[in-house]
Structure formats: structure tokens, C-alpha cells
Protein backbone atom coordinates (compact mmCIF):
# COMPACT_ATOMS: atom_id res chain seq x y z
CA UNK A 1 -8.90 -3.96 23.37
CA UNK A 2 -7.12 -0.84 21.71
CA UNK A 3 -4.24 -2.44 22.17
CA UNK A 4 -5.34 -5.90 20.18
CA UNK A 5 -6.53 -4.08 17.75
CA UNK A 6 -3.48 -2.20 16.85
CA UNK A 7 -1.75 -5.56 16.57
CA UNK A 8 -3.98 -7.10 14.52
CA UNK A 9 -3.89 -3.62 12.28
CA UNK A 10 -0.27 -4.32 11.82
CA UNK A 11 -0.86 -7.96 10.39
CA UNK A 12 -3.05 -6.62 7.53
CA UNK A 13 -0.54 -6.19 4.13
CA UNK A 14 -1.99 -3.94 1.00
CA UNK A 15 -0.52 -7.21 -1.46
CA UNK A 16 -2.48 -7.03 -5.10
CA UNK A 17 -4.39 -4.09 -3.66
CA UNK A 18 -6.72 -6.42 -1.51
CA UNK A 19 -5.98 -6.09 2.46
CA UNK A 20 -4.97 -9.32 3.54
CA UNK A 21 -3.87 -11.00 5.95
CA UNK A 22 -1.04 -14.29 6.09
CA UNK A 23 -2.40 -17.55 7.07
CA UNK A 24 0.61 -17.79 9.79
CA UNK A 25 -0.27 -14.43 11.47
CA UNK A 26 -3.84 -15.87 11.71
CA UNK A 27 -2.76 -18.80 12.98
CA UNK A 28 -0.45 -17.34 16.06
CA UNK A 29 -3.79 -15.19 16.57
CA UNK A 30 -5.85 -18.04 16.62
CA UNK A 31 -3.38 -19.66 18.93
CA UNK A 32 -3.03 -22.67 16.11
CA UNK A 33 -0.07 -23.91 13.99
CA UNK A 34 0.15 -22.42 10.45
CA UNK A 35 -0.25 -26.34 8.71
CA UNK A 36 -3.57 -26.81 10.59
CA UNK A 37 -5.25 -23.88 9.93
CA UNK A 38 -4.42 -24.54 6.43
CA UNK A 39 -5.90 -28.46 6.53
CA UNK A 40 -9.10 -27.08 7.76
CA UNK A 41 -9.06 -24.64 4.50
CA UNK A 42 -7.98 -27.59 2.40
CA UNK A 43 -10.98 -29.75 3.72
CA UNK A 44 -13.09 -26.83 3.46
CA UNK A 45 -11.53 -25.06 -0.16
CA UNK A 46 -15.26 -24.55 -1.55
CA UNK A 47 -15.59 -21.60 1.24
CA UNK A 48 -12.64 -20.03 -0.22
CA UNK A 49 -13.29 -19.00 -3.95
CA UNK A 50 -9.86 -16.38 -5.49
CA UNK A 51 -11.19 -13.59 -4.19
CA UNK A 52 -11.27 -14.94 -0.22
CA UNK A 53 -7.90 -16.33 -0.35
CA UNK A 54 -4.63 -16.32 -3.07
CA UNK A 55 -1.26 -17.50 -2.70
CA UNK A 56 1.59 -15.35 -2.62
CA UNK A 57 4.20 -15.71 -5.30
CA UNK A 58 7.61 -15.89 -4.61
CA UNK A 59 8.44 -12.29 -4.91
CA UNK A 60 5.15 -11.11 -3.14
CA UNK A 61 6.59 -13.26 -0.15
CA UNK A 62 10.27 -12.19 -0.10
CA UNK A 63 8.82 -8.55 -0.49
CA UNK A 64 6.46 -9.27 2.47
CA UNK A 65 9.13 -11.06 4.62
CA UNK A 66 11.54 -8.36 4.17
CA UNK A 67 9.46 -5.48 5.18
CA UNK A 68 8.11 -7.52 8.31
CA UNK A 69 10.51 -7.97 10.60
CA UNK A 70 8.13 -10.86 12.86
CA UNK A 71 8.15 -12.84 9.47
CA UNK A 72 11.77 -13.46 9.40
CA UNK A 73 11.35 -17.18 10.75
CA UNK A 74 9.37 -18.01 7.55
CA UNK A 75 11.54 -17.28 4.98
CA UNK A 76 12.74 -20.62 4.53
CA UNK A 77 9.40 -22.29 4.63
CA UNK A 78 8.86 -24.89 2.43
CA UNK A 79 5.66 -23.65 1.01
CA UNK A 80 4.28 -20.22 -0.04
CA UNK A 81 1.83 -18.68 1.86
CA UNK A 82 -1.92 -18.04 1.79
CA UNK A 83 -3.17 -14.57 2.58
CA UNK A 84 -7.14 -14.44 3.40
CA UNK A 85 -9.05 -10.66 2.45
CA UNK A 86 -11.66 -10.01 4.81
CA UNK A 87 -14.22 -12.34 3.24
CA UNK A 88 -11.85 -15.02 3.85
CA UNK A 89 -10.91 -14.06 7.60
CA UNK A 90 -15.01 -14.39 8.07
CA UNK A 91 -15.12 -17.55 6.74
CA UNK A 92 -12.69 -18.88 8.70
CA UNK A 93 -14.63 -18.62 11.59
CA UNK A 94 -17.15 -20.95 9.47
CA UNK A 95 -13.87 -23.55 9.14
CA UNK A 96 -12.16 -22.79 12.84
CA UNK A 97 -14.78 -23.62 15.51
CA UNK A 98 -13.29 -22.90 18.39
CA UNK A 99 -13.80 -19.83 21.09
CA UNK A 100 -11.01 -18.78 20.66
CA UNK A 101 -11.18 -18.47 16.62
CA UNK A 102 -14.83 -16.73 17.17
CA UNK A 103 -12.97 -14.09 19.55
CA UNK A 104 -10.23 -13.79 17.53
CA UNK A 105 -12.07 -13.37 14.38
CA UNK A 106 -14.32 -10.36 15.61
CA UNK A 107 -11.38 -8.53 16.75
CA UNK A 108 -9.88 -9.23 12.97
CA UNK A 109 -13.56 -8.21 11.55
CA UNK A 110 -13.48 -4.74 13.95
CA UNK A 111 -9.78 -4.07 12.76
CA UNK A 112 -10.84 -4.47 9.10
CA UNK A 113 -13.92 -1.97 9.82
CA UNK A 114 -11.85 0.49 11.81
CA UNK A 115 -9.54 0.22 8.59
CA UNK A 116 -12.11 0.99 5.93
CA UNK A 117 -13.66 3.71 8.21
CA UNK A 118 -9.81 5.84 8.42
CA UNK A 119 -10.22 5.73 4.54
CA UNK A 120 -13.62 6.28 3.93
CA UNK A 121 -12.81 9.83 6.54
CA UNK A 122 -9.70 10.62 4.54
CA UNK A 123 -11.37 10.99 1.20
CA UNK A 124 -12.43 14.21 1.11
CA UNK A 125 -8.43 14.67 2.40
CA UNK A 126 -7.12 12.11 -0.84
CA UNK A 127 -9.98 14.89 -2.82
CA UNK A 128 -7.96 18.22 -1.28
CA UNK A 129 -4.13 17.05 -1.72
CA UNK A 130 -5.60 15.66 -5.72
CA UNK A 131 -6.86 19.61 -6.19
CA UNK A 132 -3.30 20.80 -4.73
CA UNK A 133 -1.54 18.75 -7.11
CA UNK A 134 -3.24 19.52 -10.19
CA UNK A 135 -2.79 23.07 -9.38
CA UNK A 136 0.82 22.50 -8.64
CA UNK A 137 0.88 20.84 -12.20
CA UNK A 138 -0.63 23.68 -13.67
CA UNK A 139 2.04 26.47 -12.10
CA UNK A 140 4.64 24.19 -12.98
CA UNK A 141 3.31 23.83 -16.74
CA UNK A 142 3.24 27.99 -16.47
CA UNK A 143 6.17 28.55 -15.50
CA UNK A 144 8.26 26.08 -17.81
CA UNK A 145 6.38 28.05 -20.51
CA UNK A 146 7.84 30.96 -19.34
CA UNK A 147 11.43 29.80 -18.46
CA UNK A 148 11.48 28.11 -22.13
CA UNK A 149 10.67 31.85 -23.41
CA UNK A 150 13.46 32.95 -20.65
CA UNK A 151 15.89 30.95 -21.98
CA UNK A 152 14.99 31.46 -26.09
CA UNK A 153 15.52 35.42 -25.16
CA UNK A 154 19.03 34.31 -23.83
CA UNK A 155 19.83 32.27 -26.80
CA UNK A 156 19.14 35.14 -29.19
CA UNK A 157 20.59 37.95 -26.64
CA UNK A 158 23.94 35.55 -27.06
CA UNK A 159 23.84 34.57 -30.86
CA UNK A 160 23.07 38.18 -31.80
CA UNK A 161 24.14 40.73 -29.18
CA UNK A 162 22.41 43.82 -29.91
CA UNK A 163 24.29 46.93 -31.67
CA UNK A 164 25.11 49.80 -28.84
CA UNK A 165 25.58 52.96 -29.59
CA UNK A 166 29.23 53.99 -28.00
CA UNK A 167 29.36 57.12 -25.69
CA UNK A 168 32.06 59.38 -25.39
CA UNK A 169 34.86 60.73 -27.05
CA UNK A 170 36.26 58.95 -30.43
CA UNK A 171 39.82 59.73 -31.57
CA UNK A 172 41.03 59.03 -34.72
């Protein structure tokens, strides 16, 4: 089960800041062609308002093929994508009514969870490295202050050496 759940963890994409997931990585999970998983959307769009489901644009695809090397078969498809949050992956099990879609879809729904739960843990971790940085900020903004002042010191040392008194003998 670990296992599944690692590869379905590696089919979810960060694309508009929504985890999502490509209508033909669904579909080889579901065991399904790409073009009938997307008919039964199509016959069922109502279930899928904007926020459940959004085509990629061009770039968003060419950006997603090109960091995922399984997706290099589909860069000449003829259409663009759909990629399905997690709302939309649970109502596809509404639309798909097979066993295989209902035991494909709760792995999908546990790998979404497991998701949300590593980032809900790392906050207080996102919380610690926000502190380090501000401090770092803060040094930095010191010490420029004080390498500006450095470096004025310099200027005038240069432009205006200062007048030494000379030791030793003087012959006329």
C-alpha cells in the first residue's frame, strides 16, 4: 500500500497553487483511456465547477511535460489537458462507477490526506526557518550599515590622507 501511495504522491503537480492531478495519470490509475474518462466528465460537467477541474494552458503543459519524464508520450496530444484538485478526484468516483475507480480513488483521497498532513507538521518548521531569515535580514541590514561607514572612512582616509608628523633627522 506504501508503495501505491508513493506513486500516486508523485502524480500530484503544485500547477496555479492547487494540487492537482492530470486527467491521463488518473486514467492509467483507473486502468481507463484518457478520452473516456474525459466523456464521462463531459456528460457529467455540472459535478465539475473551476475550482474541481481547469485546463492547462499551453505553457502550464509544456512546463509539466518537461519536468515529468512519464509524460513525454503526451506532448503531441491534440488537446490540452484537464487537471482535477482533490474535490474533483472525489467526484470522479461519483462519474467513474467502477471497483476499480472506487479503489483507486481512496488511495488518491489517502495520498491527498497524507499530503496535507506533511504540511500541516512542517509549519511550525516553515514558522522557525521564517524567524531565521528575518534575523538573517536584520544582520545583513547591520552590517551593510557598517561596511557603508567602512568604506566612507576609506574614501576620506584616500581623498585626504592625514598630515604625519616626520621622525628623524632633517638636513637642510
Amino acid at each position: 500500500m506504501a508503495s501505491k501511495l508513493a506513486k500516486i504522491q508523485k502524480r500530484i503537480y503544485v500547477i496555479r497553487d492547487k494540487r492537482v492531478m492530470l486527467d491521463s495519470d488518473l486514467a492509467d490509475l483507473y486502468e481507463v483511456e484518457a478520452k473516456r474518462l474525459n466523456e464521462a466528465v463531459k456528460r457529467n460537467i455540472k459535478r465539475f465547477p473551476d475550482d474541481f477541474m481547469f485546463r492547462l494552458t499551453k505553457n502550464e503543459f509544456n512546463e509539466v511535460v518537461a519536468n515529468c519524464d512519464h509524460l513525454q508520450n503526451l506532448k503531441y496530444r491534440p488537446s490540452l489537458p484537464y487537471a482535477f484538485t482533490e474535490q474533483g478526484v472525489a467526484m470522479l468516483a461519483a462519474v467513474l462507477n467502477s471497483q476499480k475507480a472506487i479503489d483507486v480513488n481512496i488511495q488518491i483521497m489517502r495520498a491527498f490526506i497524507q499530503l496535507r498532513n506533511y504540511v500541516l507538521s512542517n509549519d511550525t518548521l516553515y514558522e522557525q526557518i521564517g524567524d531565521l531569515r528575518k534575523l538573517l535580514m536584520l544582520y545583513i541590514e547591520k552590517n551593510d550599515k557598517r561596511v557603508n561607514e567602512i568604506i566612507i572612512v576609506l574614501n576620506n582616509l584616500i581623498a585626504q590622507p592625514p598630515k604625519t608628523k616626520t621622525i628623524g633627522f632633517r638636513t637642510d
